[in-house]
Protein backbone atom coordinates (compact mmCIF):
# COMPACT_ATOMS: atom_id res chain seq x y z
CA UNK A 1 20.43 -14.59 28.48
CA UNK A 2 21.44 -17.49 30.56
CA UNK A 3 21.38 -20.77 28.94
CA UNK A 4 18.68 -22.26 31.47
CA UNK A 5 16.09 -20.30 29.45
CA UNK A 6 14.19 -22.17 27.41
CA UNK A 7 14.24 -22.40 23.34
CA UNK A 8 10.66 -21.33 22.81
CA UNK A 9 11.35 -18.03 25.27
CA UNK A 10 13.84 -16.82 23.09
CA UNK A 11 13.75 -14.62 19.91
CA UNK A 12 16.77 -14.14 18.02
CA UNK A 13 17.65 -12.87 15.02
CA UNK A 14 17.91 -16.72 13.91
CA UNK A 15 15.03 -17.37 14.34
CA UNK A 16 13.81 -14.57 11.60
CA UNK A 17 16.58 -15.76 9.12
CA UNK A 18 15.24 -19.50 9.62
CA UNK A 19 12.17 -18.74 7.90
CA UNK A 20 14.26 -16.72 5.16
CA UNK A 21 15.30 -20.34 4.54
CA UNK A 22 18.97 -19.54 5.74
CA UNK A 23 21.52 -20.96 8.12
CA UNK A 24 22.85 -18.12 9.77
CA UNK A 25 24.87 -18.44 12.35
CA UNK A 26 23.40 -17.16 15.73
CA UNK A 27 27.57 -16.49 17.58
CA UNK A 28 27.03 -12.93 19.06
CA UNK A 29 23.68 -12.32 18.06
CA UNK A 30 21.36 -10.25 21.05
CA UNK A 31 18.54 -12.24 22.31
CA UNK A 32 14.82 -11.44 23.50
CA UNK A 33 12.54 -12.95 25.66
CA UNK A 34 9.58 -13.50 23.25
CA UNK A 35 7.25 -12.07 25.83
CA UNK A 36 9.31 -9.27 26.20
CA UNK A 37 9.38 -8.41 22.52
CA UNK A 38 5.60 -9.54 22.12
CA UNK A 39 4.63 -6.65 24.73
CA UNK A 40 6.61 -4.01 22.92
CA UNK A 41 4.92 -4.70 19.82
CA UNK A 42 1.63 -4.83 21.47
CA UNK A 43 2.44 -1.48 22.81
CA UNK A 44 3.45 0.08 19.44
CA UNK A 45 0.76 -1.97 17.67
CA UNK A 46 -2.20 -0.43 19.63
CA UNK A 47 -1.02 3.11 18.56
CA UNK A 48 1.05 3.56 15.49
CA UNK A 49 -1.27 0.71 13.46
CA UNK A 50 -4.97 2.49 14.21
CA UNK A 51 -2.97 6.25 12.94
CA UNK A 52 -1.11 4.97 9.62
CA UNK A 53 -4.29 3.39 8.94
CA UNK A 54 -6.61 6.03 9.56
CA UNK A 55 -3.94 8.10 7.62
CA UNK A 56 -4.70 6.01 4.36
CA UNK A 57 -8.38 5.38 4.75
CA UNK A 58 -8.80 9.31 4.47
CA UNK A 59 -6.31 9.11 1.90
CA UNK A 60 -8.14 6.40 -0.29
CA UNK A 61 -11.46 7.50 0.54
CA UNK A 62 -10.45 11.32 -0.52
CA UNK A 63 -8.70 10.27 -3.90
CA UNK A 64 -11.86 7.85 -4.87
CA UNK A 65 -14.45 9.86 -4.05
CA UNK A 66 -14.88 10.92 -7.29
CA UNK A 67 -16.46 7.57 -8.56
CA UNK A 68 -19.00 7.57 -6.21
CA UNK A 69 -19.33 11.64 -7.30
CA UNK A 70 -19.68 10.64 -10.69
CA UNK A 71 -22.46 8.15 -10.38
CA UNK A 72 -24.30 10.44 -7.96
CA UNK A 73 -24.65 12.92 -10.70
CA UNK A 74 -21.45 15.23 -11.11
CA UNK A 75 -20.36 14.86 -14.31
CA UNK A 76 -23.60 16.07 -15.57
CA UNK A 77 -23.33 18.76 -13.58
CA UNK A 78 -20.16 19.90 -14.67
CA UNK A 79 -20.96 19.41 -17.91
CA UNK A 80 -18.54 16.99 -18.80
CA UNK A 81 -18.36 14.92 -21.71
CA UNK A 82 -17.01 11.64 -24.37
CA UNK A 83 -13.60 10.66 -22.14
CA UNK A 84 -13.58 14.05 -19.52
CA UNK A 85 -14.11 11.94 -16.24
CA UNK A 86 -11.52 9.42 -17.03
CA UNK A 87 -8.61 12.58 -17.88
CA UNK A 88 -10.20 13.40 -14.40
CA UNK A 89 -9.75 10.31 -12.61
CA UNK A 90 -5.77 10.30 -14.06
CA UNK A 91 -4.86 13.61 -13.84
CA UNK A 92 -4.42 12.48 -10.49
CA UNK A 93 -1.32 10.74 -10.77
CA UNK A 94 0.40 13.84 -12.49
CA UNK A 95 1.93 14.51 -10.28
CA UNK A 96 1.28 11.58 -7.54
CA UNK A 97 4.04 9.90 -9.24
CA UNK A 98 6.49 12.29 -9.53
CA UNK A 99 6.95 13.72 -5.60
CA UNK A 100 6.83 9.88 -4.20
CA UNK A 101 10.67 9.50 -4.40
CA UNK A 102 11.98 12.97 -3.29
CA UNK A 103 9.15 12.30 -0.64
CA UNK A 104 11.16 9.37 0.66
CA UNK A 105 14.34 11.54 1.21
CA UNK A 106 12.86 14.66 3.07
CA UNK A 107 10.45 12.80 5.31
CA UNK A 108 14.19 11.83 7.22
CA UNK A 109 14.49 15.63 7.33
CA UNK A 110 11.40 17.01 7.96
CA UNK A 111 10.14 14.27 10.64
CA UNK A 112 7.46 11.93 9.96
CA UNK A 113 4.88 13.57 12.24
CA UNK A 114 5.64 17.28 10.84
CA UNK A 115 5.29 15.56 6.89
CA UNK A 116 2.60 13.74 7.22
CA UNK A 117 0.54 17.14 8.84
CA UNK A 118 1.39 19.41 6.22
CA UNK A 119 0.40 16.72 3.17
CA UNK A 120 -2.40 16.39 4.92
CA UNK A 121 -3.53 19.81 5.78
CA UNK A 122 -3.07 20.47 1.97
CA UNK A 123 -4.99 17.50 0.67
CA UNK A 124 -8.13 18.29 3.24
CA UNK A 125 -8.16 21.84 1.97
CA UNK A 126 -8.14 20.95 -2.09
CA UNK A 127 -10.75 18.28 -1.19
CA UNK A 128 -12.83 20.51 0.67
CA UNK A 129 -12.77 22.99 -2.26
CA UNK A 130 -13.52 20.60 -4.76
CA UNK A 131 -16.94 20.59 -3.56
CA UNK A 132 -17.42 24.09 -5.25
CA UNK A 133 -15.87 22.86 -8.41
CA UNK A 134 -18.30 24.66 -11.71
CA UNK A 135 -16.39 23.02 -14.80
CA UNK A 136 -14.21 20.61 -16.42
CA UNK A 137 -10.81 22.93 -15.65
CA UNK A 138 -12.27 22.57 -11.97
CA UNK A 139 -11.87 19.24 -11.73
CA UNK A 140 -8.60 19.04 -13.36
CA UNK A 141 -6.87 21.41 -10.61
CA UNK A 142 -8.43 19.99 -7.80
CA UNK A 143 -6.95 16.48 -9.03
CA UNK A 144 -3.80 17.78 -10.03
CA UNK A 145 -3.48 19.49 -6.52
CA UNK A 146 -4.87 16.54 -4.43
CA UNK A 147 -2.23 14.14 -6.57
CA UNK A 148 0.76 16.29 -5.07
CA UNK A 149 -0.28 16.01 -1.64
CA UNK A 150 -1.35 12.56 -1.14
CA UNK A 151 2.02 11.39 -2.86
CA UNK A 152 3.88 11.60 -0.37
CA UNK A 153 1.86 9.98 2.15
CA UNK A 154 2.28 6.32 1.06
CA UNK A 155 6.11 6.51 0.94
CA UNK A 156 6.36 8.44 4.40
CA UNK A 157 4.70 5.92 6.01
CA UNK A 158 5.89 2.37 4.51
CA UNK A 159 9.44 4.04 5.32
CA UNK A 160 8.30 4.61 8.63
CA UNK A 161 6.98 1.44 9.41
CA UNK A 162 10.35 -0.05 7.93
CA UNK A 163 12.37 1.83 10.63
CA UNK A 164 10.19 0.40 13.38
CA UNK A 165 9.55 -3.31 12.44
CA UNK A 166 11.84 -6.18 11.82
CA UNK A 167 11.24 -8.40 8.19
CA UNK A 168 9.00 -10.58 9.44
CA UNK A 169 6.69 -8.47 11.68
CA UNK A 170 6.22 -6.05 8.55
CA UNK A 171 3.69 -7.85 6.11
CA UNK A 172 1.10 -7.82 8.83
CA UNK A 173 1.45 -4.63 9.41
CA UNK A 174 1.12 -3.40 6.26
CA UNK A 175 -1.98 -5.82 5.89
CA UNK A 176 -3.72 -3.34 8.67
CA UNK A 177 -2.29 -0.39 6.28
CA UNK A 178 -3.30 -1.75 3.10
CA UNK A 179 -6.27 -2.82 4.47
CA UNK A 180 -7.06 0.87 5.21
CA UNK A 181 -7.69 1.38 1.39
CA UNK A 182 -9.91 -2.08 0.97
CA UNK A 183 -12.33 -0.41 4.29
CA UNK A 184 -12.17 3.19 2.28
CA UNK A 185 -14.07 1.63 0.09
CA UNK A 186 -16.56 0.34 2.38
CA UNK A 187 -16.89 2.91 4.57
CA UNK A 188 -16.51 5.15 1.29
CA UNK A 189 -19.36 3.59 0.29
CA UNK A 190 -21.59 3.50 3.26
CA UNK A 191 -20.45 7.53 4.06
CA UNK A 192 -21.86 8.68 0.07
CA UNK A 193 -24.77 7.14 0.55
CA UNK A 194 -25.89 9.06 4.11
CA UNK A 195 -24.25 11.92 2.57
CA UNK A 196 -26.18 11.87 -0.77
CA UNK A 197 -29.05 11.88 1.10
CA UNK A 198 -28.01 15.68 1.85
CA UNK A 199 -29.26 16.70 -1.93
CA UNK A 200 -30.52 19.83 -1.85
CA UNK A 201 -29.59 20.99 1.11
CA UNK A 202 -28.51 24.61 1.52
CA UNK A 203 -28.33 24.97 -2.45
CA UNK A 204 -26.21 22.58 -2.96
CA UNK A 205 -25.67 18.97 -4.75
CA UNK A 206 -25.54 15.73 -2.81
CA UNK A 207 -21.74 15.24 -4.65
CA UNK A 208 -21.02 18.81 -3.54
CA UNK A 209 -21.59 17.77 -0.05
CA UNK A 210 -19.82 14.75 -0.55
CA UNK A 211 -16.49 16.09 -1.18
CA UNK A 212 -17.15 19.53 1.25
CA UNK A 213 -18.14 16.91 4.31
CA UNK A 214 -15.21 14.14 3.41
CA UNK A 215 -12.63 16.92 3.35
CA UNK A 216 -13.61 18.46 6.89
CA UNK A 217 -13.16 14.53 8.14
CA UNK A 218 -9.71 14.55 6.90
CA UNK A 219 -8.45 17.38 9.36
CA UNK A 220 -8.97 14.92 12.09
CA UNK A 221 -5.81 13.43 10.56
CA UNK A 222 -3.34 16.09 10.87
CA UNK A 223 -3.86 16.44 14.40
CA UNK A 224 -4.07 12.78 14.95
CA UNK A 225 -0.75 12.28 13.18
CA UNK A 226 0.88 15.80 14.37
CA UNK A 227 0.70 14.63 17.86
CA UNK A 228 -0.03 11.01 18.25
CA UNK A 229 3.10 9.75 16.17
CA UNK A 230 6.78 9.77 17.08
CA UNK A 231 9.25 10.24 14.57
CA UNK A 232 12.04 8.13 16.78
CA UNK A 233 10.15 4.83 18.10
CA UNK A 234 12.89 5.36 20.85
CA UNK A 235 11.36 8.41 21.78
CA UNK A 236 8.09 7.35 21.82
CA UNK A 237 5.63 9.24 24.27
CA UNK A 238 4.13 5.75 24.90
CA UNK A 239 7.09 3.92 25.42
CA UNK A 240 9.15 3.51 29.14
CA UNK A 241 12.67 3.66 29.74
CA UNK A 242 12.66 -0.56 29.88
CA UNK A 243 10.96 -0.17 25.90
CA UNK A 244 13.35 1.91 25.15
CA UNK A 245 16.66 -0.26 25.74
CA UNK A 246 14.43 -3.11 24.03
CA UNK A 247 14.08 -1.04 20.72
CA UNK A 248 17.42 -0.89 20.49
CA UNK A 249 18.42 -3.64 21.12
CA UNK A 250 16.06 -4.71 18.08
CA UNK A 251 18.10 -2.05 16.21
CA UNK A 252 20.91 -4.22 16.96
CA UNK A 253 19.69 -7.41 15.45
CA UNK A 254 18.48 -5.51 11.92
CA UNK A 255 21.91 -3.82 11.34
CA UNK A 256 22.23 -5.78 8.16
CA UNK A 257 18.69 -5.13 7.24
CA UNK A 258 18.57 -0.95 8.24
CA UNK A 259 22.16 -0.17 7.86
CA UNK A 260 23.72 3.45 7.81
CA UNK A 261 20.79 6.44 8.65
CA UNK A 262 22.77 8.57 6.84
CA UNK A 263 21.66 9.40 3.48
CA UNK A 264 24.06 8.33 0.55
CA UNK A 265 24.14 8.62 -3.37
CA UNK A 266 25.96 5.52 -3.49
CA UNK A 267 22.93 3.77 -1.84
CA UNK A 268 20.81 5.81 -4.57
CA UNK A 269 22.39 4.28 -7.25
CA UNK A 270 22.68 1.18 -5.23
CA UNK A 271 19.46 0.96 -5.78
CA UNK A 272 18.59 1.39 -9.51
CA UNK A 273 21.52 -0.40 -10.27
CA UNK A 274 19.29 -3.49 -8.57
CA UNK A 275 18.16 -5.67 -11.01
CA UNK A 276 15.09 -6.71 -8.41
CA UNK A 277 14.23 -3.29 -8.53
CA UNK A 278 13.13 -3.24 -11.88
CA UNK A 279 11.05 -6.30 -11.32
CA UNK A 280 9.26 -5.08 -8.64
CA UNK A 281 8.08 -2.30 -10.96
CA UNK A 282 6.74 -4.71 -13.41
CA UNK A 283 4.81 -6.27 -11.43
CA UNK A 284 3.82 -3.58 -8.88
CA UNK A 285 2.83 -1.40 -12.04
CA UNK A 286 0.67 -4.48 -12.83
CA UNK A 287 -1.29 -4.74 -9.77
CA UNK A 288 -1.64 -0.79 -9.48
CA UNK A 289 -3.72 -1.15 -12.86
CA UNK A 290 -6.39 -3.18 -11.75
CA UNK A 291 -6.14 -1.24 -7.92
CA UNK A 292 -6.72 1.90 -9.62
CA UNK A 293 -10.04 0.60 -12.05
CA UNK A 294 -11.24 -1.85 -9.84
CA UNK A 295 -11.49 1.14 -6.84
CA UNK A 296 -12.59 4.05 -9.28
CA UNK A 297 -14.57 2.06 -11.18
CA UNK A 298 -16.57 -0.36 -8.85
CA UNK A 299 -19.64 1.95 -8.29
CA UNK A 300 -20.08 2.31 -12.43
CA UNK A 301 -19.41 -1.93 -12.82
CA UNK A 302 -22.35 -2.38 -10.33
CA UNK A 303 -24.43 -0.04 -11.65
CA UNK A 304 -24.58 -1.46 -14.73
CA UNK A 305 -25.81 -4.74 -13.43
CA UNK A 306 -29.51 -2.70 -12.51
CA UNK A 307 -28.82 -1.28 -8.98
CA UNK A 308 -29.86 2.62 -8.38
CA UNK A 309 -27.64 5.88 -7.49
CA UNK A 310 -27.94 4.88 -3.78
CA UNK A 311 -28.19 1.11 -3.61
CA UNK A 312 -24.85 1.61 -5.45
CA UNK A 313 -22.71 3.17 -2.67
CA UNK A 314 -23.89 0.09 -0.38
CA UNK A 315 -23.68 -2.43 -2.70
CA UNK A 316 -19.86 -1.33 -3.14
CA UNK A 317 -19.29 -2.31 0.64
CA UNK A 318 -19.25 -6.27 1.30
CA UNK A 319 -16.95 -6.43 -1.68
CA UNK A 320 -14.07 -3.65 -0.08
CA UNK A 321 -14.55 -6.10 3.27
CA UNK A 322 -13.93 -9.09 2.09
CA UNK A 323 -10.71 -7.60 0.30
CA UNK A 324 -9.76 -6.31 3.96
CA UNK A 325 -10.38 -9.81 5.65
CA UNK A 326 -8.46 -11.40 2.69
CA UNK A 327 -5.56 -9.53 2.74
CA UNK A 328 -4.93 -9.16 6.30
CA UNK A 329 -5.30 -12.83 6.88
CA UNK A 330 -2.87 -13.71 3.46
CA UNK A 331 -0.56 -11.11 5.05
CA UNK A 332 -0.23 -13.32 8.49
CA UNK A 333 0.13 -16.44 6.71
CA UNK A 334 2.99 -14.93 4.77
CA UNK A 335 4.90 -13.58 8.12
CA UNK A 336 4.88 -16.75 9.97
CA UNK A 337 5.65 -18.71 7.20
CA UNK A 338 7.78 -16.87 4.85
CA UNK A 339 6.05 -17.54 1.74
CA UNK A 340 5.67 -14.50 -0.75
CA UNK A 341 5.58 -15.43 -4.54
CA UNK A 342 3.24 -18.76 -3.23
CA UNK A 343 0.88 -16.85 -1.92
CA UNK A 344 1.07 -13.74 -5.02
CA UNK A 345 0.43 -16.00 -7.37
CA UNK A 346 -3.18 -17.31 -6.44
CA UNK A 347 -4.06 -14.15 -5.69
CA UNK A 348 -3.33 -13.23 -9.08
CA UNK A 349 -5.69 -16.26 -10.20
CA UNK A 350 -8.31 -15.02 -7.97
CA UNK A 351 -8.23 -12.03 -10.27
CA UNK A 352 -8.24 -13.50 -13.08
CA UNK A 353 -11.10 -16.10 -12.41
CA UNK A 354 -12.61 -13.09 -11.21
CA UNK A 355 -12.50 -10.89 -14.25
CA UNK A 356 -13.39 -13.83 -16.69
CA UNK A 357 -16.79 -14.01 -14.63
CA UNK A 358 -17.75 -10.14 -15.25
CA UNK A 359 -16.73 -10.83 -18.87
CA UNK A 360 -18.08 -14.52 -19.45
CA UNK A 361 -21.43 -14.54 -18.09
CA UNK A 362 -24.52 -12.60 -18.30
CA UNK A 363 -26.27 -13.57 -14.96
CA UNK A 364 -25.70 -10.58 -12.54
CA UNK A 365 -25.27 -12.26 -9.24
CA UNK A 366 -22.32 -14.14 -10.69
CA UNK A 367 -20.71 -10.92 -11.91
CA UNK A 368 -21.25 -9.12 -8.95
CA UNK A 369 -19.62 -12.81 -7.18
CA UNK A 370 -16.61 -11.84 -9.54
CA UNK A 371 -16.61 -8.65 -7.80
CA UNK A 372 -15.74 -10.29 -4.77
CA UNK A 373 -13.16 -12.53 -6.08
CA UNK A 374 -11.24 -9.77 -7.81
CA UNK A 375 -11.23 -8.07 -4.23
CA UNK A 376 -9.94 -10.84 -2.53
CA UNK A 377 -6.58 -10.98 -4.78
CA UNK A 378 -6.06 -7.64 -6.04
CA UNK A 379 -5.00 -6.05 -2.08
CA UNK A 380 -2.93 -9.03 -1.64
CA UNK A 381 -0.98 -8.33 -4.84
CA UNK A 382 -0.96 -4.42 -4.14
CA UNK A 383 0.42 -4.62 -0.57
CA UNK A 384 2.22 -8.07 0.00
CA UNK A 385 4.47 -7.43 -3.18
CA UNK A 386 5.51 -3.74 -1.60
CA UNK A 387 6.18 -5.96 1.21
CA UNK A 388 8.23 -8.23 -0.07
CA UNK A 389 10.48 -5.88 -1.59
CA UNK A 390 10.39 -3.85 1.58
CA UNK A 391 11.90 -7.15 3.15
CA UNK A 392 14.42 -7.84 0.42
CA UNK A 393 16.32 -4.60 0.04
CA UNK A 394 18.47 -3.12 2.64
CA UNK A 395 20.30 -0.44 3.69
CA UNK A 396 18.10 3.02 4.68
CA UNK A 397 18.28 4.65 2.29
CA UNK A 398 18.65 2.10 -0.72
CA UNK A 399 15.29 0.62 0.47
CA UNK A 400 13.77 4.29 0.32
CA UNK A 401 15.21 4.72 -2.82
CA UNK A 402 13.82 1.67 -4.06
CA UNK A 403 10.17 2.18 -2.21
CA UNK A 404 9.74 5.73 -3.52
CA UNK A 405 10.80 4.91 -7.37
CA UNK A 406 8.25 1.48 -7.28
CA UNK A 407 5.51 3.44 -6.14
CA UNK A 408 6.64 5.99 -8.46
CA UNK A 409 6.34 3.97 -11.43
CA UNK A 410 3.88 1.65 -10.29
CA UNK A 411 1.45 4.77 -9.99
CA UNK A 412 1.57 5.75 -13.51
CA UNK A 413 -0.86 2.83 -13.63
CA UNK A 414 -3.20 5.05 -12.28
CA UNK A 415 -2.96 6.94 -15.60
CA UNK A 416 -3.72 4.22 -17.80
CA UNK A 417 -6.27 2.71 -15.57
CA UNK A 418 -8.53 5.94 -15.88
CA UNK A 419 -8.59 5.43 -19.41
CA UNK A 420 -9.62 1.63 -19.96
CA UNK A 421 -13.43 2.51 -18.40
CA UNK A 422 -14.62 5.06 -20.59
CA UNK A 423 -18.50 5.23 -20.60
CA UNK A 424 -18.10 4.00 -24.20
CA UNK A 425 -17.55 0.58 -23.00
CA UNK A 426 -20.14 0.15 -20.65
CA UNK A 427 -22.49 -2.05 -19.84
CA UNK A 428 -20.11 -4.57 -19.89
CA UNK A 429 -16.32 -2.88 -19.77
CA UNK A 430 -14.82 -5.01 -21.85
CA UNK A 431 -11.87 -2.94 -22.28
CA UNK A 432 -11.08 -2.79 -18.45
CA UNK A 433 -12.06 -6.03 -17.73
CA UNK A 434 -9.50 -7.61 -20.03
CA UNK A 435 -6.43 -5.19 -19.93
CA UNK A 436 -7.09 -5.63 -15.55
CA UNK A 437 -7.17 -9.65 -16.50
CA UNK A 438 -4.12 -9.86 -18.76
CA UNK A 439 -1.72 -7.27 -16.18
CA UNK A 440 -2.64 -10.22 -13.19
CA UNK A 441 -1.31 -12.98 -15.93
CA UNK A 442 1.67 -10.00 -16.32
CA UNK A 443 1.67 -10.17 -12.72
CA UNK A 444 2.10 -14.01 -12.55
CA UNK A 445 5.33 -14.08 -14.84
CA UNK A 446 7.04 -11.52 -13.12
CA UNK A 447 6.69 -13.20 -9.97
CA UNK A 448 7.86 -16.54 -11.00
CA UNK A 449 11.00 -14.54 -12.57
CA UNK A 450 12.04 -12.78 -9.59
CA UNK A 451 11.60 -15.80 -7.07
CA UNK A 452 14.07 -16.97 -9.49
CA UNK A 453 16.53 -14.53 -9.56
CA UNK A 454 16.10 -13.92 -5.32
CA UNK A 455 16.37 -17.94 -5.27
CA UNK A 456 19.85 -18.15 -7.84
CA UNK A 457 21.25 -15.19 -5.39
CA UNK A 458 20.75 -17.12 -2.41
CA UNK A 459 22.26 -19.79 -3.35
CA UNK A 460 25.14 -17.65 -4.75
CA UNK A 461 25.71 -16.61 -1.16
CA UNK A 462 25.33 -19.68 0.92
CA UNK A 463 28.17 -21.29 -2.03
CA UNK A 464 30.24 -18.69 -0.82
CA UNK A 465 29.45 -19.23 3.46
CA UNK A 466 30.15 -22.76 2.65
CA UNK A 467 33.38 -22.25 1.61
CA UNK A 468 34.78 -19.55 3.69
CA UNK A 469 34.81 -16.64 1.63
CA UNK A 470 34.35 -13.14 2.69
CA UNK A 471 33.50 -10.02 1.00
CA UNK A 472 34.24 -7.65 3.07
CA UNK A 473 32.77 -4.56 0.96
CA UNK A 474 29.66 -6.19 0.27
CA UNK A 475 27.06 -4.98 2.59
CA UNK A 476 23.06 -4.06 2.99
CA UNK A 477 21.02 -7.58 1.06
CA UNK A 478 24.21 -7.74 -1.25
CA UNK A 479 25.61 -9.14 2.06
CA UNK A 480 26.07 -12.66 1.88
CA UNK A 481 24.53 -12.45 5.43
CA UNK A 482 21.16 -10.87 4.01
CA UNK A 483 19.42 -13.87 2.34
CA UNK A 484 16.10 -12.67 0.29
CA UNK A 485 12.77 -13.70 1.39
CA UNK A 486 10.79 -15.26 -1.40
């Protein structure tokens, strides 16, 4: 790049490290013309975003289904009873949890296109099945089965996106992913209650055709991702030769933060050997807690406050919108600025506020506001904080390590969360409300202790730029090159 260009035309990897709050220096580092670099991502944008998204929303929609089947009639059609639905609801996560981190390791073998078909042709199957479920051991299969599929979509695809965007370009577009799950809910919402309308037809139950209808959707995803996503971006169908030589050269300038393909051990145990790693749990487990209620649970909370079967489903939808619009915008904000734990942590008091209102009051129209204010934090804390340890842990495969064993962990929560409704505890949910309250407090401390620790280790490295010292073994964020995003 000649040096008559000017300084706003040029993107270099600088330029990403100055909002990391470090002074890197920018000797031999590849430039792009910002409009160059803004096309490409434009071009990968308008197709990779609108298929990883669609991806999820089945995903979502398909795994909460079974709160808007509940309170549409099924579990007195199965016959179930005392705390039945909830074992339901976490049965789930069986075995969710446990194929998230081997998931991470065979999607590089398998191809990201070829995985993400066959989870999906397996979840759309169990789904559609589930609408002929007769009895309690029914539902239990169909959840256990659905679990093992759909875990390994999330990993697959936040590794995915990691290979393709640089550390700050990812938040946003994980706030379109994320956001997938917040618009499930809506459109989750606004789907049961056309399909409920179904009730009786052909024999069947309006939840039967619920789950039979929602399953056949979900095919459109395994074509959709079988042939519309690449597993190499530099291979993309969509892409030109002049793309091409641009993605690489982007490969170029993230050498520090994507490091060796090749899969390790070392960078296994690289990983759990992280102290950050463990912290991320915490707090990822935290927020999973009051995902998993808030999103199971929603249709039961607002029916308690007087609204019918079907005004239920639509009531459930402005609330999953706003989350959308909250996150995605929180999510820009935090790539062009930087910020992370500053913007986690009122998002965790927008929580908070929000569950003291559907605890503290008894007028309806302010619970139902809590609603809202619950759904404006909680996908902030659920995707930003994957985020930010997406952008703070490099190589490959450590970061896939440490991706697959968060969500891993972090999922369990879906466990305990279908246990702190039980119908015991309505109208009011105390139970739920509070544990969901106190894990966003959790949630708060945790942050504050890890901007700490990323803040100390910063400052550990620049010490040692300062005065000439060189590790030459260190590599990936223990780099003193890699400077943590906080």
């Amino acid at each position: 790049m000649s040096s008559s260009n000017s300084e706003k035309d040029v993107y270099t990897e600088a330029d990403r490290e100055k909002e990391a709050a470090t002074e890197i220096s920018q000797n031999a580092l590849p430039t792009i013309s910002r409009k160059r670099n803004r096309l490409l991502l434009h071009r990968i944008d308008r197709v990779v975003l609108p298929i990883v998204s669609l991806l999820y929303l089945l995903a979502f929609l398909d795994r909460s289904n079974i709160g808007n089947a509940a309170a549409a009639g099924m579990t007195e059609d199965l016959g179930l009873h005392g705390n039945q639905l909830n074992v339901g609801v976490s049965v789930f996560y069986v075995l969710y949890v446990l194929v998230e981190t081997p998931a991470t390791v065979l999607v590089k073998k398998v191809g990201t296109s070829r995985m993400l078909a066959i989870v999906m042709t397996g979840w759309s199957l169990v789904v559609v099945f589930s609408g002929f479920m007769k009895n309690y051991a029914g539902l239990l299969v169909t959840r256990l089965l659905l679990g093992l599929f759909e875990g390994c979509l999330f990993p697959t695809i936040t590794i995915y996106l990691a290979t393709i965007y640089l550390q700050d370009e990812l938040n946003t577009r994980l706030a379109y992913f994320f956001g997938a799950s917040a618009l499930s809910g809506a459109f989750g919402g606004l789907l049961a209650w056309a399909i409920l309308q179904m009730e009786g037809v052909g024999g069947k139950k309006g939840w039967q055709w619920l789950y039979i209808i929602e399953g056949l959707i979900s095919f459109i995803g395994v074509v959709v991702a079988y042939f519309g996503l690449p597993d190499d971006i530099e291979k993309a169908w969509f892409l030109g030769e002049e793309d091409r030589q641009l993605v690489r050269q982007r490969h170029e300038m993230s050498k520090v933060f994507h490091g060796n393909q090749q899969f390790s051990w070392t960078e296994v145990r690289r990983a759990f050997a992280d102290p950050k790693l463990w912290m991320f749990c915490v707090s990822q487990f935290c927020s999973d807690i009051i995902l998993y209620g808030f999103s199971t649970f929603l249709p039961a909370i607002i029916k308690t406050l007087g609204y019918t079967d079907l005004s239920v489903q639509y009531m459930t939808i402005p609330v999953y919108i706003v989350g959308a619009v909250s996150f995605l915008g929180v999510a820009m904000i935090a790539d062009r600025t930087g910020f992370r734990v500053g913007l986690l942590i009122p998002c965790a008091f927008l929580c908070i506020i929000g569950y003291a209102l559907l605890l503290g009051v008894t007028n309806t129209k302010v619970m139902y506001f809590g609603t809202f204010l619950v759904a404006m934090g909680l996908y902030v804390l659920v995707g930003l904080n994957i985020g930010w340890l997406n952008n703070n842990t490099a190589p490959h495969f450590k970061r896939a390590t440490a991706l697959g064993f968060t969500q891993s962990v972090a999922n369990t929560a879906g466990i305990v969360a279908g246990q702190i409704y039980p119908d015991s505890s309505a109208p009011r949910y105390k139970l739920g409300h509070y544990f969901s309250m106190f894990c966003a407090v959790g949630a708060v401390i945790v942050y504050v202790i890890t901007f700490l620790y990323l803040k100390i280790r910063n400052k550990q490295k620049q010490k040692r730029l300062d005065n000439g010292e060189y590790r030459p073994s260190a590599d990936g964020d223990d780099s003193d090159e890699f400077f943590y995003i906080y």
